[in-house]
N, C-alpha and C. Protein backbone atom coordinates (compact mmCIF):
# COMPACT_ATOMS: atom_id res chain seq x y z
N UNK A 1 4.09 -15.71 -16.42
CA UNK A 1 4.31 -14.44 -15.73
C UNK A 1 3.19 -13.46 -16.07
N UNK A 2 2.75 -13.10 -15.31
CA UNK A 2 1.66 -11.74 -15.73
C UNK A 2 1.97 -10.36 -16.08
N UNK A 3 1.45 -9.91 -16.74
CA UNK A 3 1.60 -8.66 -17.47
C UNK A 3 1.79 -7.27 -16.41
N UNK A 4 2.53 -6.56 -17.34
CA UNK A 4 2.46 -4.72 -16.36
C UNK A 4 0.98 -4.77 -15.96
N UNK A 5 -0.06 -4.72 -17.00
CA UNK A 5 -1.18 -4.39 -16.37
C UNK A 5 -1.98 -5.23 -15.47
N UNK A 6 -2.20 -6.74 -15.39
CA UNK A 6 -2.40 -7.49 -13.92
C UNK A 6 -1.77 -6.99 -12.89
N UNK A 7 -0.36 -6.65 -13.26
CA UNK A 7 0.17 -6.43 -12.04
C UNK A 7 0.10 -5.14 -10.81
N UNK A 8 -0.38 -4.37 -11.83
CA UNK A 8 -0.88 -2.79 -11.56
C UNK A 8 -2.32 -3.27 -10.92
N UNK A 9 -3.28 -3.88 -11.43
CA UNK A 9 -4.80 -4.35 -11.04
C UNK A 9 -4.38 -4.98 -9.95
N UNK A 10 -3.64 -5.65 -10.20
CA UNK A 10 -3.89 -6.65 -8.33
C UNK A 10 -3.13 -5.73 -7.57
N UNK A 11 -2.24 -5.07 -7.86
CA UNK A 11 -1.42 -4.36 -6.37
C UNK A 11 -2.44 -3.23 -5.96
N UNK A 12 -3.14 -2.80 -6.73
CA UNK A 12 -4.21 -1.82 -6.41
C UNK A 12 -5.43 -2.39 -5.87
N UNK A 13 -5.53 -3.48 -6.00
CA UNK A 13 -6.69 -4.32 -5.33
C UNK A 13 -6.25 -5.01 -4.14
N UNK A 14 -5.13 -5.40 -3.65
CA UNK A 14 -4.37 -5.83 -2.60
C UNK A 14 -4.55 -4.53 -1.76
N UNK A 15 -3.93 -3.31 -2.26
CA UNK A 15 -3.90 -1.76 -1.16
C UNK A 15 -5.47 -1.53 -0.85
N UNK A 16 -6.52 -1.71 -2.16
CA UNK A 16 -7.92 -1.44 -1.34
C UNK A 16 -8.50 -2.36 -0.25
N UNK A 17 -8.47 -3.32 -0.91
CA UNK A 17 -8.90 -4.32 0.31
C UNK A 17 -7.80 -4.58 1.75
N UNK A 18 -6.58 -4.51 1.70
CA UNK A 18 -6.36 -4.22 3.17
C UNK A 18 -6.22 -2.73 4.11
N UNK A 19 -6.38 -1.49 3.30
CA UNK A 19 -6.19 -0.78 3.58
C UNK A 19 -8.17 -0.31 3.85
N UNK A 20 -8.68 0.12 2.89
CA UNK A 20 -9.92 0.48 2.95
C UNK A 20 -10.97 -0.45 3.37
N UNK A 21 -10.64 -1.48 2.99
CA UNK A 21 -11.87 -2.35 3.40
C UNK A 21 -11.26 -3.03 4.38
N UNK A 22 -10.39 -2.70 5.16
CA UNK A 22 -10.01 -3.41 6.49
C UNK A 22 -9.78 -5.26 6.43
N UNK A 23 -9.17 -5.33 5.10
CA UNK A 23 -9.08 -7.02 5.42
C UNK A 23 -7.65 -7.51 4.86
N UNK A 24 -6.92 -6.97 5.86
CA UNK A 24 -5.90 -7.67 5.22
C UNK A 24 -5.34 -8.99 5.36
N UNK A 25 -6.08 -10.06 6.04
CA UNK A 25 -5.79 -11.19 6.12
C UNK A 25 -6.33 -11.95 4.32
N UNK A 26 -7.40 -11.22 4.26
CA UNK A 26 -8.05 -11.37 2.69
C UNK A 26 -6.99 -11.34 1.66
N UNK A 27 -6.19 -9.82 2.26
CA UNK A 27 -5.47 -9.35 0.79
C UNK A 27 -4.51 -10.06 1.04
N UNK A 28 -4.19 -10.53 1.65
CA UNK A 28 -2.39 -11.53 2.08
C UNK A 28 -3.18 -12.42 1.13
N UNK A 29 -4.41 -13.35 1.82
CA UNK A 29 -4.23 -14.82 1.14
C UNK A 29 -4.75 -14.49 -0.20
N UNK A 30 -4.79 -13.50 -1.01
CA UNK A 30 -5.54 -13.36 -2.13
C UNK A 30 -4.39 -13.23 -3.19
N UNK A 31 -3.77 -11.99 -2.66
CA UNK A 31 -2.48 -11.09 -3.66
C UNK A 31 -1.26 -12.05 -3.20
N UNK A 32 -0.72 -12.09 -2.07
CA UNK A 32 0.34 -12.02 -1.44
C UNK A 32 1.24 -13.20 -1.90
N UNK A 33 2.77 -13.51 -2.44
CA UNK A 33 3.20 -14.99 -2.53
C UNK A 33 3.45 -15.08 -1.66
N UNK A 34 4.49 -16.67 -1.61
CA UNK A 34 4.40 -17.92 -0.11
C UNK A 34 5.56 -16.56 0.33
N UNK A 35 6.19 -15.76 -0.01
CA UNK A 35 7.04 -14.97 1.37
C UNK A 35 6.69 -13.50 1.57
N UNK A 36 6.31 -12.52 2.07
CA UNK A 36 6.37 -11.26 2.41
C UNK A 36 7.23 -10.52 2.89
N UNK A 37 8.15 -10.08 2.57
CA UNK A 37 9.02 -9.19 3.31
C UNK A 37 8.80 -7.91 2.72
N UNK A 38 9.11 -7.15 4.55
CA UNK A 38 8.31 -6.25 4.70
C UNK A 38 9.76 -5.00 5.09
N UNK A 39 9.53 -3.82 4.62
CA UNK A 39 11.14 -2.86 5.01
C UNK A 39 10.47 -1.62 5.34
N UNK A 40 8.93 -1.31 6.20
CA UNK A 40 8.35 -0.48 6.57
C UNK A 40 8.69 -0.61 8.14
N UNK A 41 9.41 0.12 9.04
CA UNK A 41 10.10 -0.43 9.95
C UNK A 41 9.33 -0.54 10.97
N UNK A 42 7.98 -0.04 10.85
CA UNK A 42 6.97 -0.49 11.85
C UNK A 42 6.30 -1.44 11.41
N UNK A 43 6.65 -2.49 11.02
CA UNK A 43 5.69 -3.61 10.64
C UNK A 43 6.86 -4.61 10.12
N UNK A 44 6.49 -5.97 11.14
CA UNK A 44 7.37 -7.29 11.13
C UNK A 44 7.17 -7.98 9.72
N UNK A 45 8.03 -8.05 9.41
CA UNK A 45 8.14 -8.84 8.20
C UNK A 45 7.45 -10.24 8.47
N UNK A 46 6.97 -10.63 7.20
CA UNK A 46 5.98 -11.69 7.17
C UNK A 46 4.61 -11.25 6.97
N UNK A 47 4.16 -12.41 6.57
CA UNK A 47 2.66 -12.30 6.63
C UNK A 47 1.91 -11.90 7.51
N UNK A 48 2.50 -12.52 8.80
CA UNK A 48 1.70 -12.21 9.93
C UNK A 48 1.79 -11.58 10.90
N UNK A 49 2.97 -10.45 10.57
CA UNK A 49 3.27 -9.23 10.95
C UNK A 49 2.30 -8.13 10.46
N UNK A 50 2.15 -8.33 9.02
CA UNK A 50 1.69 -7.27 8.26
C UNK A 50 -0.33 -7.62 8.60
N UNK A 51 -0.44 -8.95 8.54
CA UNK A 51 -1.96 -8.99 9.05
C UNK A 51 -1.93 -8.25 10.89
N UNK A 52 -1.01 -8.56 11.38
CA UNK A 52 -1.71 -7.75 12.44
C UNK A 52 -1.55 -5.99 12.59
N UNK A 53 -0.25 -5.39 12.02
CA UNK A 53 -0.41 -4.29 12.00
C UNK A 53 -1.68 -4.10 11.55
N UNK A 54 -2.25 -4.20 10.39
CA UNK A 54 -3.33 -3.87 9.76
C UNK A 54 -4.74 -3.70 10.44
N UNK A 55 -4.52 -5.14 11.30
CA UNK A 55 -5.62 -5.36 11.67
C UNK A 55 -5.84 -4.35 12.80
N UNK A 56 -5.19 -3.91 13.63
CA UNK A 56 -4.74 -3.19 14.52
C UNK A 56 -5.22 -1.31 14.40
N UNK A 57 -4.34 -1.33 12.51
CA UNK A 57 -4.70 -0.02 12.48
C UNK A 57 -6.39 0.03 12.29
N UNK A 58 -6.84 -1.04 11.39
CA UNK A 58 -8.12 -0.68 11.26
C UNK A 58 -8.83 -0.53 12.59
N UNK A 59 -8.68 -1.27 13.61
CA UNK A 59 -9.18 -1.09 14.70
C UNK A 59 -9.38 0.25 15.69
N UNK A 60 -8.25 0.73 15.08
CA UNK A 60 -7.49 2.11 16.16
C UNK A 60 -7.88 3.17 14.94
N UNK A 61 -8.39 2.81 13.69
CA UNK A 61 -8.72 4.09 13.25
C UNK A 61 -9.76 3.78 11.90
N UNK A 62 -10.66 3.98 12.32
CA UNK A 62 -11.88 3.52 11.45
C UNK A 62 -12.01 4.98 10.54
N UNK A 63 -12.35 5.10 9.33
CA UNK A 63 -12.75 5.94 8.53
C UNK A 63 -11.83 5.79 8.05
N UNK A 64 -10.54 5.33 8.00
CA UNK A 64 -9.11 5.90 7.29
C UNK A 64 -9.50 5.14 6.09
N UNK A 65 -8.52 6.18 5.00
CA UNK A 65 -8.61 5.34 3.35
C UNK A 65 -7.89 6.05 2.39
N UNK A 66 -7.51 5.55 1.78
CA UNK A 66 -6.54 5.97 0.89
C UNK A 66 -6.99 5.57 -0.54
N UNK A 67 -6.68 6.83 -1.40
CA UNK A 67 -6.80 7.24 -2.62
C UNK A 67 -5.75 6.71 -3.84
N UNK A 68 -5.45 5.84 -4.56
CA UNK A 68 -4.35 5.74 -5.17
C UNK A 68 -4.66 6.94 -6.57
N UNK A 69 -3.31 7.75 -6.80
CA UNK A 69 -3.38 8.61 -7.36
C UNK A 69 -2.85 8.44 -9.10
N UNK A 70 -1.60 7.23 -8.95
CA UNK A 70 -0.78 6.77 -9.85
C UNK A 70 -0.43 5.61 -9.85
N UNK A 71 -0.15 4.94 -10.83
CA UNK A 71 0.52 3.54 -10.86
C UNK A 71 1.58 3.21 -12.06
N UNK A 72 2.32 2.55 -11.65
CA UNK A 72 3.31 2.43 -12.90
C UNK A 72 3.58 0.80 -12.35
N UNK A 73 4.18 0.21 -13.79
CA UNK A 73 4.91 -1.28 -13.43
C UNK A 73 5.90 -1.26 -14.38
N UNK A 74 6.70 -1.46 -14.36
CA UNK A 74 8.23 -1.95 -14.84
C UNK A 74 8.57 -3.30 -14.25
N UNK A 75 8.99 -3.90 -15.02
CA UNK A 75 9.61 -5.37 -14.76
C UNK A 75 8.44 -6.01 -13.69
N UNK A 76 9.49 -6.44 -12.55
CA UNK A 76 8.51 -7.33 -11.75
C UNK A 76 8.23 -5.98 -10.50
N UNK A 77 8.21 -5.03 -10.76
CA UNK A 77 7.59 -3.96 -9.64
C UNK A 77 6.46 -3.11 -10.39
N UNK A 78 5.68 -2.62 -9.00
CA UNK A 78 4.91 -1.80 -8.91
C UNK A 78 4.95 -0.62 -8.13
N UNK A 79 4.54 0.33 -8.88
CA UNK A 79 4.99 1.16 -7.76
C UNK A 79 3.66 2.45 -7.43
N UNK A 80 2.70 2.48 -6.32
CA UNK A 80 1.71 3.44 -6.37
C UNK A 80 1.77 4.80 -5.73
N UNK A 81 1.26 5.74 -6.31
CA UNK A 81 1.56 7.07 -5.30
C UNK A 81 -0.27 7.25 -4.98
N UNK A 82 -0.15 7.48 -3.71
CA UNK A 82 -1.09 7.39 -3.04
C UNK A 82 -1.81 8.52 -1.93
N UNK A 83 -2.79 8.93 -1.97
CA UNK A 83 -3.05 9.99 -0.97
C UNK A 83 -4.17 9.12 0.07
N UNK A 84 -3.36 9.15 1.82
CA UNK A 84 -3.70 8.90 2.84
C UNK A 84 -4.54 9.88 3.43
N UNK A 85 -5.56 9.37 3.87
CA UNK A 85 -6.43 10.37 4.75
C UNK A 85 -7.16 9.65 5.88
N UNK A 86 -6.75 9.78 6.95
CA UNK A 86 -6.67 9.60 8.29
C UNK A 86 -8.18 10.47 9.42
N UNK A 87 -8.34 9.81 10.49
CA UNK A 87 -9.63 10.72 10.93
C UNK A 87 -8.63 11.79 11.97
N UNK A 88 -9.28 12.35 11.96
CA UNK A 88 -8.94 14.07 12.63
C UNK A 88 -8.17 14.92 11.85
N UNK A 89 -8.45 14.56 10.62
CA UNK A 89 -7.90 15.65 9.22
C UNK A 89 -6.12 15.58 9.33
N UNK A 90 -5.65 14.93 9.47
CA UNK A 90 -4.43 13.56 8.94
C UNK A 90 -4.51 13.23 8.31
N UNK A 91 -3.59 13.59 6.75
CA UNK A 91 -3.28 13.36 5.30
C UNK A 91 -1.76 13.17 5.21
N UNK A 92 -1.74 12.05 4.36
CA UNK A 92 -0.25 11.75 3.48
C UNK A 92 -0.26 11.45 2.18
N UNK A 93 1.07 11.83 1.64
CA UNK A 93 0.99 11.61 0.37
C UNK A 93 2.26 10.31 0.64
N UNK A 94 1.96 9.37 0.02
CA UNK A 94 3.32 8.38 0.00
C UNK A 94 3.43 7.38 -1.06
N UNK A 95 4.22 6.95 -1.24
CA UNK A 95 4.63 6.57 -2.41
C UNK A 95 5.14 4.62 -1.91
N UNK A 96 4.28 3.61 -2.53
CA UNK A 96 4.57 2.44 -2.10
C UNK A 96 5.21 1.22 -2.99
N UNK A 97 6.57 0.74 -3.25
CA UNK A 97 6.74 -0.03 -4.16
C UNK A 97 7.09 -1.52 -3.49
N UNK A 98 5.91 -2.48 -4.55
CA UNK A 98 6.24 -3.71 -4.45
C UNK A 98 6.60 -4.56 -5.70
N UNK A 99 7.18 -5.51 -5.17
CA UNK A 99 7.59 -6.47 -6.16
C UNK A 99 7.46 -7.60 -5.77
N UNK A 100 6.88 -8.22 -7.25
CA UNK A 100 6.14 -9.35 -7.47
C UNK A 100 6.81 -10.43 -7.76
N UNK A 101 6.21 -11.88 -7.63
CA UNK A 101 6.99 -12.92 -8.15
C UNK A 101 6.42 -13.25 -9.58
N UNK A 102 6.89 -14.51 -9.75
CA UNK A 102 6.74 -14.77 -11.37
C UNK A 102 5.40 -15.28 -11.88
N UNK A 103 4.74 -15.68 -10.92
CA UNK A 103 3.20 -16.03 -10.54
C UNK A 103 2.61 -14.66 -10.32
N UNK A 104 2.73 -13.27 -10.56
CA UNK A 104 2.50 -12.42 -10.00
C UNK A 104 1.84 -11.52 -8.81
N UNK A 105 2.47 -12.72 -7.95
CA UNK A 105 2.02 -12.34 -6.59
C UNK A 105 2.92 -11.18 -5.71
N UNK A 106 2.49 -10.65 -4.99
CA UNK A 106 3.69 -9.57 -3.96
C UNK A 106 4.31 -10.62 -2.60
N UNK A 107 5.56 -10.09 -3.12
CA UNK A 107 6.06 -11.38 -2.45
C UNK A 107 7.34 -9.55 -1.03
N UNK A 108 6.65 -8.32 -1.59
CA UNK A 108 8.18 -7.58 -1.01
C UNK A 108 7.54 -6.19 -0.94
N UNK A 109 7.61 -5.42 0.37
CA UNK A 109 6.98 -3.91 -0.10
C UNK A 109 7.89 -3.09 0.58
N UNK A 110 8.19 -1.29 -0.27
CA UNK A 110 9.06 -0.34 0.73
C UNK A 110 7.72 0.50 0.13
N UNK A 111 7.94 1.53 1.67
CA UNK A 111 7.23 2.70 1.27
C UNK A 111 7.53 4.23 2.14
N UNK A 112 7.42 4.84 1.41
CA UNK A 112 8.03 6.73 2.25
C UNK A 112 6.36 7.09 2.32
N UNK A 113 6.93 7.78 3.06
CA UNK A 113 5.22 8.49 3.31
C UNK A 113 5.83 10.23 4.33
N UNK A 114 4.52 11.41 3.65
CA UNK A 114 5.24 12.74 3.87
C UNK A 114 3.72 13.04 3.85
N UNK A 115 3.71 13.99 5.78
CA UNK A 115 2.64 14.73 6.01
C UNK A 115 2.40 15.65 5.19
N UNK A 116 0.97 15.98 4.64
CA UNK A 116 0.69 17.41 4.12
C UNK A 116 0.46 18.01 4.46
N UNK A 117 1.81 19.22 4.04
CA UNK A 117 1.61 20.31 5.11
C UNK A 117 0.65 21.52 4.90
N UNK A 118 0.46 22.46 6.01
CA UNK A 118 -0.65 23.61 6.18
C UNK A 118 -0.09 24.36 4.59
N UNK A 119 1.45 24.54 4.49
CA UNK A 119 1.32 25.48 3.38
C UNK A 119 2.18 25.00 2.49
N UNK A 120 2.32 25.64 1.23
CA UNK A 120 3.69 25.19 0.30
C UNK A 120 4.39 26.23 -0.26
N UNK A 121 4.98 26.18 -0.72
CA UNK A 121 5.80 27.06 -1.75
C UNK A 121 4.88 27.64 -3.00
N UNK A 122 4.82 26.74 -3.68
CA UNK A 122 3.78 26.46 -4.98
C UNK A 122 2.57 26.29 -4.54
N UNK A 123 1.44 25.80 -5.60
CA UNK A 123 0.12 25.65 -5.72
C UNK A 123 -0.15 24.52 -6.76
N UNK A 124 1.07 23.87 -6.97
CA UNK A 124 0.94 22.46 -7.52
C UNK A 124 0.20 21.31 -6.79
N UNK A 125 0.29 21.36 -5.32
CA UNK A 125 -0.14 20.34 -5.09
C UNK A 125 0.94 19.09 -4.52
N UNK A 126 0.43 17.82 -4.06
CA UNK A 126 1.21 16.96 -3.79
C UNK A 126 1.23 15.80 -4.65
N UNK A 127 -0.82 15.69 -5.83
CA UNK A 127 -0.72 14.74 -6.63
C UNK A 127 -0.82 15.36 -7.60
């Protein structure tokens, strides 16, 4: 079984490479175990649900990339908080947890995600 910290390194290397570097057929066959299920309700569970959303968004929106801000691992999860930034000044802050198998692959992902808005209450911030 691999450690909190592999497991933190690869889930953060799985989110760059399909998210920023546009390859998520890469990050499936790299990170991903033999099942994916997926509970982001725009995107079909499986592998080859999640390669084509991806592939799709990269297509429909080039420049996009995301910042991971935090990481934590407990047991067989990971969990990253992340700042999205989108082209035409479209930002999210969202928060993505997966869990791994015993081979420490991602075999499962949920994630919330919350526009940032023009103003806040505070001056804390979102990360």
């Amino acid at each position: 079984m691999a450690d909190l910290a592999t497991n933190k390194r690869n889930v953060i290397a799985f989110y760059e490479l399909m998210f920023n570097a546009c390859e998520p057929r890469k990050a499936i066959d790299t990170y991903a175990g033999d099942e994916y299920i997926q509970h982001n309700p725009h995107v079909r569970t499986g592998k080859d649900g999640f390669i084509d959303y991806f592939e799709k968004m990269a297509a429909e929106y080039p420049g996009k990339r995301v910042e991971v801000k935090r990481a934590f691992a407990e047991g067989d999860h990971v969990i990253l908080h992340c700042h999205q930034i989108w082209p035409e000044g479209l930002e999210y802050a969202g928060i993505d947890i997966f869990r791994l198998d015993e081979a420490g692959k991602i075999v499962e992902h949920w994630d919330v995600l919350q526009e940032l808005p023009a103003t806040s209450a505070h001056t804390n911030g979102m990360f």
